[in-house]
N, C-alpha and C. Protein backbone atom coordinates (compact mmCIF):
# COMPACT_ATOMS: atom_id res chain seq x y z
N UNK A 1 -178.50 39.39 -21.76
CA UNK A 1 -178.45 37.94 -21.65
C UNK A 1 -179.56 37.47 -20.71
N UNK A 2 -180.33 36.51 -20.95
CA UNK A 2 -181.56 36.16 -20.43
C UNK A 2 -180.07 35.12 -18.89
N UNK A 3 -181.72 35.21 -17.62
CA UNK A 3 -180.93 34.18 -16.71
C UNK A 3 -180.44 33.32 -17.10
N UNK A 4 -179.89 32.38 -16.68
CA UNK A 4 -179.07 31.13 -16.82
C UNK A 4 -179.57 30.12 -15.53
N UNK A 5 -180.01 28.86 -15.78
CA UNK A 5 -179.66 27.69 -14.75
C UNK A 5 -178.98 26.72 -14.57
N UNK A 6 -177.88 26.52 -13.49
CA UNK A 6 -177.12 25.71 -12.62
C UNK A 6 -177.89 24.79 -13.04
N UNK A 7 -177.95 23.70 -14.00
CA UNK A 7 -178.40 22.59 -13.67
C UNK A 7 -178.33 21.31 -12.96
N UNK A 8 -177.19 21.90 -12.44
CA UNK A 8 -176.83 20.74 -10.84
C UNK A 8 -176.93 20.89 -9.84
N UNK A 9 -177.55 22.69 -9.56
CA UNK A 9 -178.07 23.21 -8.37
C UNK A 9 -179.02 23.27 -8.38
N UNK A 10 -179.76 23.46 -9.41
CA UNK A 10 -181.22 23.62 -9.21
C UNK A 10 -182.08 22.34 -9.27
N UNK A 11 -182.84 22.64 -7.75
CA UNK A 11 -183.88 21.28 -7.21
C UNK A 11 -185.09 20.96 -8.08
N UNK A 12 -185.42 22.39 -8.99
CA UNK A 12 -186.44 22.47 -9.24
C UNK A 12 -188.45 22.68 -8.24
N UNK A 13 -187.42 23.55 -6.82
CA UNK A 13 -188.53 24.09 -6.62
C UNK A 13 -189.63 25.47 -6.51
N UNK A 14 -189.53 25.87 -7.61
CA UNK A 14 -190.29 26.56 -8.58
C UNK A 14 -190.28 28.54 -7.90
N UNK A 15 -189.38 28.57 -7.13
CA UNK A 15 -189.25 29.81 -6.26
C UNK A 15 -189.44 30.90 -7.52
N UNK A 16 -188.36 30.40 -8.55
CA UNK A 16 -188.36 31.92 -9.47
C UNK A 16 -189.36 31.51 -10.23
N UNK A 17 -190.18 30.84 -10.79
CA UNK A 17 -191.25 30.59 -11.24
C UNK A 17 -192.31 31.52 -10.95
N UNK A 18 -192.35 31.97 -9.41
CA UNK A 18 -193.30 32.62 -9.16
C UNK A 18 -193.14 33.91 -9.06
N UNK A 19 -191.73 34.21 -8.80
CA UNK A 19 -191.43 35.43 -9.26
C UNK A 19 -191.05 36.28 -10.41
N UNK A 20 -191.13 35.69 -11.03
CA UNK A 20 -190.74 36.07 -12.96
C UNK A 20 -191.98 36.92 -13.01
N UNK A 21 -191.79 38.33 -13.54
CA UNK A 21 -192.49 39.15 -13.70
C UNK A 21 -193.30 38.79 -15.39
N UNK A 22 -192.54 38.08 -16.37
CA UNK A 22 -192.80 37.74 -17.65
C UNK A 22 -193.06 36.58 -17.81
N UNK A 23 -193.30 35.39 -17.04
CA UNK A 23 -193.73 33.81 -16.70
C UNK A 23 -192.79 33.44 -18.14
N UNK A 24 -191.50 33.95 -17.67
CA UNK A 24 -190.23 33.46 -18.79
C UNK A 24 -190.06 32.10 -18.12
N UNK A 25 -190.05 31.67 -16.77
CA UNK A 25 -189.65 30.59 -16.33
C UNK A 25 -190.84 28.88 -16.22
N UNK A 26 -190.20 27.94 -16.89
CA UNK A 26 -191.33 26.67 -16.21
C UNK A 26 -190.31 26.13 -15.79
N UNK A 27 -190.81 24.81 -14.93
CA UNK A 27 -190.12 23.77 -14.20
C UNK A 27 -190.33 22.35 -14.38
N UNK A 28 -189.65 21.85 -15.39
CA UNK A 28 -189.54 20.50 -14.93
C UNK A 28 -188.48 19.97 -14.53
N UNK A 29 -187.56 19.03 -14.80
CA UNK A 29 -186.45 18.11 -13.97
C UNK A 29 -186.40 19.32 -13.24
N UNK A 30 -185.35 20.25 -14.12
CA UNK A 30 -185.10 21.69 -13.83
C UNK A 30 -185.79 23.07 -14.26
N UNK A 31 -185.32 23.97 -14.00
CA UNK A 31 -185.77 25.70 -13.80
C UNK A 31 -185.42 25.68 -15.64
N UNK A 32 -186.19 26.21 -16.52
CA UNK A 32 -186.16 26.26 -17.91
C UNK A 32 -186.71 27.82 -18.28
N UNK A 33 -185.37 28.57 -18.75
CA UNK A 33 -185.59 30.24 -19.50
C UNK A 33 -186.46 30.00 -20.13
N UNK A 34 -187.21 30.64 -20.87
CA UNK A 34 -187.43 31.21 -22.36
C UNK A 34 -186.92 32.05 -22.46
N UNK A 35 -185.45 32.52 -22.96
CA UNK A 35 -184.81 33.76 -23.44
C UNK A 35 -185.75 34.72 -23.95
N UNK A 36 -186.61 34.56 -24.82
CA UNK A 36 -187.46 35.56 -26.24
C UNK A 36 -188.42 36.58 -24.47
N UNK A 37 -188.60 35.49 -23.66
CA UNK A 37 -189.13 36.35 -22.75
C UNK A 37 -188.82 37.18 -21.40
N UNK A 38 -187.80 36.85 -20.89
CA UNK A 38 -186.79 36.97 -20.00
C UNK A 38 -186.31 38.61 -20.19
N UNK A 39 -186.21 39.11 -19.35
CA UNK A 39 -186.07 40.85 -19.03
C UNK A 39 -185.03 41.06 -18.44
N UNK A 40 -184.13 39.99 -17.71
CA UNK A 40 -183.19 40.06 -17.30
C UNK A 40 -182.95 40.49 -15.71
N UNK A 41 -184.07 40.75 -15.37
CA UNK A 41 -184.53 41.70 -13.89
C UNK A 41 -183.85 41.29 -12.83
N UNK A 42 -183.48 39.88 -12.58
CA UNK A 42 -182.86 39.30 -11.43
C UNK A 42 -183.63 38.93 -10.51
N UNK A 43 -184.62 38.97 -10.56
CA UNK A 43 -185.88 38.40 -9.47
C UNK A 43 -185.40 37.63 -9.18
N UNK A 44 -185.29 36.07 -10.03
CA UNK A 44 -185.47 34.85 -10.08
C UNK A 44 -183.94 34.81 -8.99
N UNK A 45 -183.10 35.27 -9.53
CA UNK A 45 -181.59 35.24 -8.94
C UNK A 45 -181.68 35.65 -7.34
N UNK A 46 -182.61 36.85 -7.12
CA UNK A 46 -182.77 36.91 -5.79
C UNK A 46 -183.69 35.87 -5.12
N UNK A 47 -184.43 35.22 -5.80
CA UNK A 47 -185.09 34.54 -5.25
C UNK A 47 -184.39 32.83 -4.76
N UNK A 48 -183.82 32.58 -5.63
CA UNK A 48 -183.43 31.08 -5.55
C UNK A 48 -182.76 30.58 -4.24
N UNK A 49 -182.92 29.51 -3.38
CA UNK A 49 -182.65 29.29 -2.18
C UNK A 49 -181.01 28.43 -2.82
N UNK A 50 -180.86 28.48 -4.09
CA UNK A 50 -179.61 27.34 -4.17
C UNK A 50 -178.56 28.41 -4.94
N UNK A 51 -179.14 29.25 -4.96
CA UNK A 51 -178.11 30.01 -5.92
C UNK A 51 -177.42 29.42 -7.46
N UNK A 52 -179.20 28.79 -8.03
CA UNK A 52 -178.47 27.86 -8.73
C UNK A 52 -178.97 28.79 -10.44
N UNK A 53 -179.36 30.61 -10.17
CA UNK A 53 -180.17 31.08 -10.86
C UNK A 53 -179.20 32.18 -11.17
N UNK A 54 -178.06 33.03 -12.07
CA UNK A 54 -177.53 33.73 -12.47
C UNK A 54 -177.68 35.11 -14.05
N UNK A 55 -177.63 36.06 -13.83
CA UNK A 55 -177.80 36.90 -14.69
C UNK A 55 -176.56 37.77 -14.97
N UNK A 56 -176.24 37.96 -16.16
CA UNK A 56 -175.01 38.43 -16.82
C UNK A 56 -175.08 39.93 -16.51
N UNK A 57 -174.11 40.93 -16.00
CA UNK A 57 -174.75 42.00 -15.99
C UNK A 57 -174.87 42.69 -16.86
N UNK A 58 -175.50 43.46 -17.73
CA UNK A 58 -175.65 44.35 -18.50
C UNK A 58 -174.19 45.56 -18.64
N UNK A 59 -173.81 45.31 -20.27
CA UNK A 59 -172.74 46.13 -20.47
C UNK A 59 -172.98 47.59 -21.16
């Protein structure tokens, strides 16, 4: 499952943006996946100051 964004937590300031190893992430209002590119890695999740960035764990 690609990340997921809180869209009521997230400020939109671009933290996992820069950490996305696959530039799966852009930003406007809010933080926006591209699933097709998304690896699932959790960067973005460690990165986010709002905790507004979640990844499903792998079954």
């Amino acid at each position: 499952m690609p990340a997921k964004i809180n869209k009521d937590e997230c400020v939109a300031c671009g933290a996992c943006v820069d950490v996305c190893p696959e530039g799966a992430i852009t930003v406007d209002d809010v933080a926006v996946v591209d699933a097709k590119k998304c690896l699932d890695c959790g960067a973005c999740v460690d990165e986010c100051p709002n905790n507004a960035v979640t990844v499903e764990e792998k079954k």
